[in-house]
C-alpha atoms as a PDB file:
ATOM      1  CA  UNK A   1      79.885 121.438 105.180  1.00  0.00           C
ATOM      2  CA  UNK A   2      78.531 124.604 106.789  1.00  0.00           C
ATOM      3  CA  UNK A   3      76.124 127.005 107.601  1.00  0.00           C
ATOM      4  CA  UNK A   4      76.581 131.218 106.550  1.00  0.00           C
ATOM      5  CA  UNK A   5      75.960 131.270 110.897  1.00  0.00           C
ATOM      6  CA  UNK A   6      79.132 128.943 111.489  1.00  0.00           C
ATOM      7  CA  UNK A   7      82.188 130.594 112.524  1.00  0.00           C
ATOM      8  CA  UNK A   8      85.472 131.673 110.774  1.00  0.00           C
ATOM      9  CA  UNK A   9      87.582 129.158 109.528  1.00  0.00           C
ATOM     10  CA  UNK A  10      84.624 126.773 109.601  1.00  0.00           C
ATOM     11  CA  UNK A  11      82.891 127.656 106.289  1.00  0.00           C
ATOM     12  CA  UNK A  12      84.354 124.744 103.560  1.00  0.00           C
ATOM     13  CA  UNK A  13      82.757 122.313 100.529  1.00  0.00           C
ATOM     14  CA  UNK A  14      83.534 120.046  98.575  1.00  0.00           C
ATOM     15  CA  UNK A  15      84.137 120.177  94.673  1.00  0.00           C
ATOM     16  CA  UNK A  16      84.032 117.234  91.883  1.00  0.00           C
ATOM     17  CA  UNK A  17      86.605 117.274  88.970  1.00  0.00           C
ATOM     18  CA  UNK A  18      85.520 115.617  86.284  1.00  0.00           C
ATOM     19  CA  UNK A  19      87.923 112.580  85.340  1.00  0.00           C
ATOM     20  CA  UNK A  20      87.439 111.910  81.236  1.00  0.00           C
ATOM     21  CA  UNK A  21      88.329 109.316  79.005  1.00  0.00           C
ATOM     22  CA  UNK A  22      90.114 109.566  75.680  1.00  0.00           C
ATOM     23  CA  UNK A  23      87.075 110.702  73.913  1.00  0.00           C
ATOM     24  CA  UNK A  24      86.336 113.318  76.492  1.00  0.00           C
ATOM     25  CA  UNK A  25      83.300 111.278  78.052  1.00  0.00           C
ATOM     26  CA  UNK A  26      83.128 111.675  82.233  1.00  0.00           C
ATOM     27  CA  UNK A  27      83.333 108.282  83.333  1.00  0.00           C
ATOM     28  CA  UNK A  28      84.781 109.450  87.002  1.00  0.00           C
ATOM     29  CA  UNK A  29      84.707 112.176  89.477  1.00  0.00           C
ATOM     30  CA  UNK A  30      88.020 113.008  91.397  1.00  0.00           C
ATOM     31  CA  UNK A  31      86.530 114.159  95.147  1.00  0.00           C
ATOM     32  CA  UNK A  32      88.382 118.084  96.410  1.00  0.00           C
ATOM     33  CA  UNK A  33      88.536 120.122  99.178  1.00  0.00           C
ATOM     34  CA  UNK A  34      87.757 123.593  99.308  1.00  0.00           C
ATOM     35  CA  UNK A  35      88.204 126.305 102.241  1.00  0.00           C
ATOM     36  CA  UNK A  36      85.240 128.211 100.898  1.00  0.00           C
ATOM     37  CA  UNK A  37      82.701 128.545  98.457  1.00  0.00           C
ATOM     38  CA  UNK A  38      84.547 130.802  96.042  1.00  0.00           C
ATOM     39  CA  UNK A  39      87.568 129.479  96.293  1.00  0.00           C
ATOM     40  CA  UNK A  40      88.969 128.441  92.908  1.00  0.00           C
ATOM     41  CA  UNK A  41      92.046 126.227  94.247  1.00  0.00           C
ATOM     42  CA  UNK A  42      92.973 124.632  97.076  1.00  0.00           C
ATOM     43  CA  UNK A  43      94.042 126.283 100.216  1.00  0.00           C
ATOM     44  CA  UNK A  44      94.933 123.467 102.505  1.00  0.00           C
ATOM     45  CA  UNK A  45      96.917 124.647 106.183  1.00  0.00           C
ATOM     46  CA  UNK A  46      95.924 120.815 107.704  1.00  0.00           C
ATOM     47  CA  UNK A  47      95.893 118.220 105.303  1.00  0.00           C
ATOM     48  CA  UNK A  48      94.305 115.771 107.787  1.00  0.00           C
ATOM     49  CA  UNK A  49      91.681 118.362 108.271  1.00  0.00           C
ATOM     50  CA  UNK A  50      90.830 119.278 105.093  1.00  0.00           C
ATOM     51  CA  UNK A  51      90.262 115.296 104.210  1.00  0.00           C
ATOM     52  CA  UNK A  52      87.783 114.711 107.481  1.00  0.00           C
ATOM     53  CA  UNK A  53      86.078 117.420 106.399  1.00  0.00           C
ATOM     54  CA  UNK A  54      85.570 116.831 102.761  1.00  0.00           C
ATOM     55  CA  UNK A  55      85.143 113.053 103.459  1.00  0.00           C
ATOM     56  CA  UNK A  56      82.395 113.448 106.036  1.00  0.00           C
ATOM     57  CA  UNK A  57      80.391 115.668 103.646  1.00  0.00           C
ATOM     58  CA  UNK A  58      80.816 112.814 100.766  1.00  0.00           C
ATOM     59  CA  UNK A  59      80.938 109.687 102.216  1.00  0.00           C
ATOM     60  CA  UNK A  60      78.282 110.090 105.174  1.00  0.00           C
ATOM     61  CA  UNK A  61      76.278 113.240 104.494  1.00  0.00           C
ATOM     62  CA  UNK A  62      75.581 113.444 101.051  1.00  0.00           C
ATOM     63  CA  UNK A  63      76.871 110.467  99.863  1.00  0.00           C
ATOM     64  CA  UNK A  64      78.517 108.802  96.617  1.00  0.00           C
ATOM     65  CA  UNK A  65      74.990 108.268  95.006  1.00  0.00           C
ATOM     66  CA  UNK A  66      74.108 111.610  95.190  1.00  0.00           C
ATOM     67  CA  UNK A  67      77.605 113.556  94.279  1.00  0.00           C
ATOM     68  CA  UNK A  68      78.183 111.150  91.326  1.00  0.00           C
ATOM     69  CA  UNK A  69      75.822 108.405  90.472  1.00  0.00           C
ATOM     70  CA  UNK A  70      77.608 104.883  90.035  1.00  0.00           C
ATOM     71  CA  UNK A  71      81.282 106.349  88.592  1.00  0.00           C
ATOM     72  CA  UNK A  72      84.441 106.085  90.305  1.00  0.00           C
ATOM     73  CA  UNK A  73      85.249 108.706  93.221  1.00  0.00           C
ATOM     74  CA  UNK A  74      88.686 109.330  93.249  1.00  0.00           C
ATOM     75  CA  UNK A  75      89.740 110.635  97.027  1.00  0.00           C
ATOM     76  CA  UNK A  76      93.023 112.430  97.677  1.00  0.00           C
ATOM     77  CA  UNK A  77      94.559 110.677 101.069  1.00  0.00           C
ATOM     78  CA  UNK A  78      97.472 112.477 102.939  1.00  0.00           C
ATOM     79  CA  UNK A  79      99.934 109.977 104.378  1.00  0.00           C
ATOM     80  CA  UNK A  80      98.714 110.259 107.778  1.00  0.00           C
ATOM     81  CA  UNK A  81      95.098 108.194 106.121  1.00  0.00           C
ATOM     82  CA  UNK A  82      97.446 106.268 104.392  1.00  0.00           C
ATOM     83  CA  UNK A  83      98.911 104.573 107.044  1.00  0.00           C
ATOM     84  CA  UNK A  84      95.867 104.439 109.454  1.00  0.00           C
ATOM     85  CA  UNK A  85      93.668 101.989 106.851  1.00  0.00           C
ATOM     86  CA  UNK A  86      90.357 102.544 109.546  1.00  0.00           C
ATOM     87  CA  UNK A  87      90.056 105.745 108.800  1.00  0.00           C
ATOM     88  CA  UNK A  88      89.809 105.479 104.389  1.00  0.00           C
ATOM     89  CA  UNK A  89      86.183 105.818 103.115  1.00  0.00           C
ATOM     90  CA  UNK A  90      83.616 102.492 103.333  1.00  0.00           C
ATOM     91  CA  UNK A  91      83.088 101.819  99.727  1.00  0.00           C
ATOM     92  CA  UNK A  92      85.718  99.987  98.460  1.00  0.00           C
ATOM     93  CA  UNK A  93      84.000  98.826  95.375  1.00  0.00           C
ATOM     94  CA  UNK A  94      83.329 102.924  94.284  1.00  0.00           C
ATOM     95  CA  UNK A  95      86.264 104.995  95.693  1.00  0.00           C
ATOM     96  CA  UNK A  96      90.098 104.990  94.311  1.00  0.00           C
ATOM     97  CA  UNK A  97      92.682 106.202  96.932  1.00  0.00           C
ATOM     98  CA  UNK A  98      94.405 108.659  95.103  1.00  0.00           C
ATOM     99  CA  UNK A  99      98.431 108.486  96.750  1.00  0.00           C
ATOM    100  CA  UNK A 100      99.459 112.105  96.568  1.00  0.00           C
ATOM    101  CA  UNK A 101     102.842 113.378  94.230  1.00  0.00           C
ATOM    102  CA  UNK A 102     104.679 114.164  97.781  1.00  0.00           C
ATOM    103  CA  UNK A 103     104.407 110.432  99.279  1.00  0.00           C
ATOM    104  CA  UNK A 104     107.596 108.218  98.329  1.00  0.00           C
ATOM    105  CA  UNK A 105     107.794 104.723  98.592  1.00  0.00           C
ATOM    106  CA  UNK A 106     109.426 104.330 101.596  1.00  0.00           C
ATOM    107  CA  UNK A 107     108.713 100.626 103.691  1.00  0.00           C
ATOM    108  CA  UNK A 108     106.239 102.567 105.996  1.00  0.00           C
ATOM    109  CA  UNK A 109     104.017 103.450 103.182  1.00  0.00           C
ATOM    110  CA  UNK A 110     104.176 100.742 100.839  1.00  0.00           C
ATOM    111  CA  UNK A 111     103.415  98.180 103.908  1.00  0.00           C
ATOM    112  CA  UNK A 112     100.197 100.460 104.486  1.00  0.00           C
ATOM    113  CA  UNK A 113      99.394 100.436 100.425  1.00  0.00           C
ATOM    114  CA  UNK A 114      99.476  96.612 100.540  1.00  0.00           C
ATOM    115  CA  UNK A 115      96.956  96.399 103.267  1.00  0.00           C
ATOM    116  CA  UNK A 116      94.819  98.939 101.680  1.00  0.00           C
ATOM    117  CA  UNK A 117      94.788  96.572  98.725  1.00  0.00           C
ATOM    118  CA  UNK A 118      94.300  93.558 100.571  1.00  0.00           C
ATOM    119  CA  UNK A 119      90.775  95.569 101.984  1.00  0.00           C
ATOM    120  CA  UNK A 120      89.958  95.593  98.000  1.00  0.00           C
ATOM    121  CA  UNK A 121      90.671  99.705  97.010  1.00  0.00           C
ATOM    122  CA  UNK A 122      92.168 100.276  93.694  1.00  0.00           C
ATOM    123  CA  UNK A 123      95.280 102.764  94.314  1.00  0.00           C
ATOM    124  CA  UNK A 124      95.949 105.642  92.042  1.00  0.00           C
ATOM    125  CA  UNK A 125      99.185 107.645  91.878  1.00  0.00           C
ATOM    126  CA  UNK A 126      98.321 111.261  91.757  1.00  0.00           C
ATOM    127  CA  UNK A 127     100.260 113.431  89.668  1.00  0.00           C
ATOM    128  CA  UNK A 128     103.067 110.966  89.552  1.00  0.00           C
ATOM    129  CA  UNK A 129     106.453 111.714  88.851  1.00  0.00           C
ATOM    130  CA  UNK A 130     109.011 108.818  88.638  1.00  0.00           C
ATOM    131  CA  UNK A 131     112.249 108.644  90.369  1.00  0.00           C
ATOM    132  CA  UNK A 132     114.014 106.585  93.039  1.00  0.00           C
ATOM    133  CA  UNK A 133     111.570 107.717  95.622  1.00  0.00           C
ATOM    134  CA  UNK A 134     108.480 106.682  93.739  1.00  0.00           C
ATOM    135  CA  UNK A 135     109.736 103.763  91.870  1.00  0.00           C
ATOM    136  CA  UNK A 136     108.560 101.171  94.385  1.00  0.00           C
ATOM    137  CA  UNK A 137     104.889 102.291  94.030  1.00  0.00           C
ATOM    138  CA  UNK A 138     104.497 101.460  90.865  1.00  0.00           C
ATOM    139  CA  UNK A 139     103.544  97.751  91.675  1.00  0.00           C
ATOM    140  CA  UNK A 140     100.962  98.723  94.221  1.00  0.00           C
ATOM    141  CA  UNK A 141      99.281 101.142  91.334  1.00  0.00           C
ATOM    142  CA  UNK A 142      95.809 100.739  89.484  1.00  0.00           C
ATOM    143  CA  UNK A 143      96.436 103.857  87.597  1.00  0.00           C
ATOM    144  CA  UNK A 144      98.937 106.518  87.083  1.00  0.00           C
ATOM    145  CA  UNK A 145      97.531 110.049  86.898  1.00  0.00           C
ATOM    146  CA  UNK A 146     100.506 111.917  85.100  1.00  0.00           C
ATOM    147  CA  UNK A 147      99.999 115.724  84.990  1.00  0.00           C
ATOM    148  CA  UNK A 148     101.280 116.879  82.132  1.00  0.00           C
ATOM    149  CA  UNK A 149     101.163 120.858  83.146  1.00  0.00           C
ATOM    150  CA  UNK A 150     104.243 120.202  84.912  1.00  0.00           C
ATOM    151  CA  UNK A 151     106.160 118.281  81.467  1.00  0.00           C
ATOM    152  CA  UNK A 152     105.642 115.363  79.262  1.00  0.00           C
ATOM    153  CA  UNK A 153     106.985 112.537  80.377  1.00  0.00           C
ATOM    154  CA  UNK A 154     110.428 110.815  78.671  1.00  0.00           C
ATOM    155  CA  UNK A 155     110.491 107.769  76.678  1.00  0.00           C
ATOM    156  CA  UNK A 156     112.003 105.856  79.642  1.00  0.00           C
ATOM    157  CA  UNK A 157     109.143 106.835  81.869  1.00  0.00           C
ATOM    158  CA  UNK A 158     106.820 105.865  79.381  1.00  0.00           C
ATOM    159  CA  UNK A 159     108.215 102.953  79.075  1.00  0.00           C
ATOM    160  CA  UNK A 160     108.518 102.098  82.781  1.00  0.00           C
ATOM    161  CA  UNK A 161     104.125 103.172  82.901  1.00  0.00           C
ATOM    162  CA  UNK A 162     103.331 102.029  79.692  1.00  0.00           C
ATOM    163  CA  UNK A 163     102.455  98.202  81.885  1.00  0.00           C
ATOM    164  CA  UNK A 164      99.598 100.386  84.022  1.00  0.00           C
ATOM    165  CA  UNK A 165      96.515 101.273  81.389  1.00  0.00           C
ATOM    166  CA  UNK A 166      93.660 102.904  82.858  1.00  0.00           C
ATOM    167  CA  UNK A 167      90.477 102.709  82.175  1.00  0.00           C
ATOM    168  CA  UNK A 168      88.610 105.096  84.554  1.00  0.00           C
ATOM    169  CA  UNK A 169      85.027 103.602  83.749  1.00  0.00           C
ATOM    170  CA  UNK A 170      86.192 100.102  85.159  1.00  0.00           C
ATOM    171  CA  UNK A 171      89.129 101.903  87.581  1.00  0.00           C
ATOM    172  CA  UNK A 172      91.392  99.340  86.515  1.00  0.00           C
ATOM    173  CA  UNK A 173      94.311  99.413  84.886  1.00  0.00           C
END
């Protein structure tokens, strides 16, 4: 993070999101970036940036003890981590890589999410939509996040998901 004395365009945090089961309890925390300390959303110019920031603050400054105990830390990684394994946090056992709505499944990618798994991360899809594109991720995934803001899925996509349960306590599916 920062100081008040740091410079412009320096001044970030980090935010937890509570992740909840189905009776509401918080069982994980999903790890976010923030450009300042009121900001209410995201504001994100560099995504590679924005994730060496907020990672440094969580995984080596404060660390995953102190920002949430023994839960699950979900941790948003931009294809650029994705595909460059050394540079994904050191916990395996405690932090789900979150694969972000705008990465496909192209051979690139899911080479790089079958290594990942080999190094023992469970994989989450973030806000995942399914179509051609995506399709192919679906047998790397731990857990499907679906955001339902943006429409419920159809039966056929409920279908297709209905093989990846999640229970965020364990972080398995």
């Amino acid at each position: 993070m920062s100081t008040l004395n740091s410079p412009p365009g320096h001044i970030y945090c980090l935010a937890l999101q509570p992740i909840c089961d189905l009776r509401l309890r918080h069982v994980a925390d999903e790890l976010l970036y923030r450009s300042s300390i009121t900001a209410e959303s995201a504001i994100i110019d560099d995504p590679v940036q924005a994730t060496a920031r907020v990672c440094n603050v969580a995984f080596y400054e404060a660390g995953i003890p102190a920002l949430c105990g023994e839960r699950k830390l979900f941790f948003n990684a931009p294809r650029d981590w994705l595909l460059n394994p050394d540079l994904l946090p050191p916990d395996t056992d405690q932090v789900v890589i979150e694969v972000l709505e705008d990465i496909q499944g192209d051979p690139e990618i899911l080479a790089a999410l079958t290594e990942i798994k080999k190094l023992g991360y469970t994989l989450a899809l973030d806000d995942f939509v399914l179509n051609d594109q995506t399709r192919p991720l679906l047998d790397l995934a731990d857990i499907i996040k679906l955001d339902v803001l943006h429409g419920i899925p159809t039966a056929e996509e409920l279908n297709c998901l209905q093989r990846k349960r999640f229970n965020p306590a364990s972080g398995k599916g």
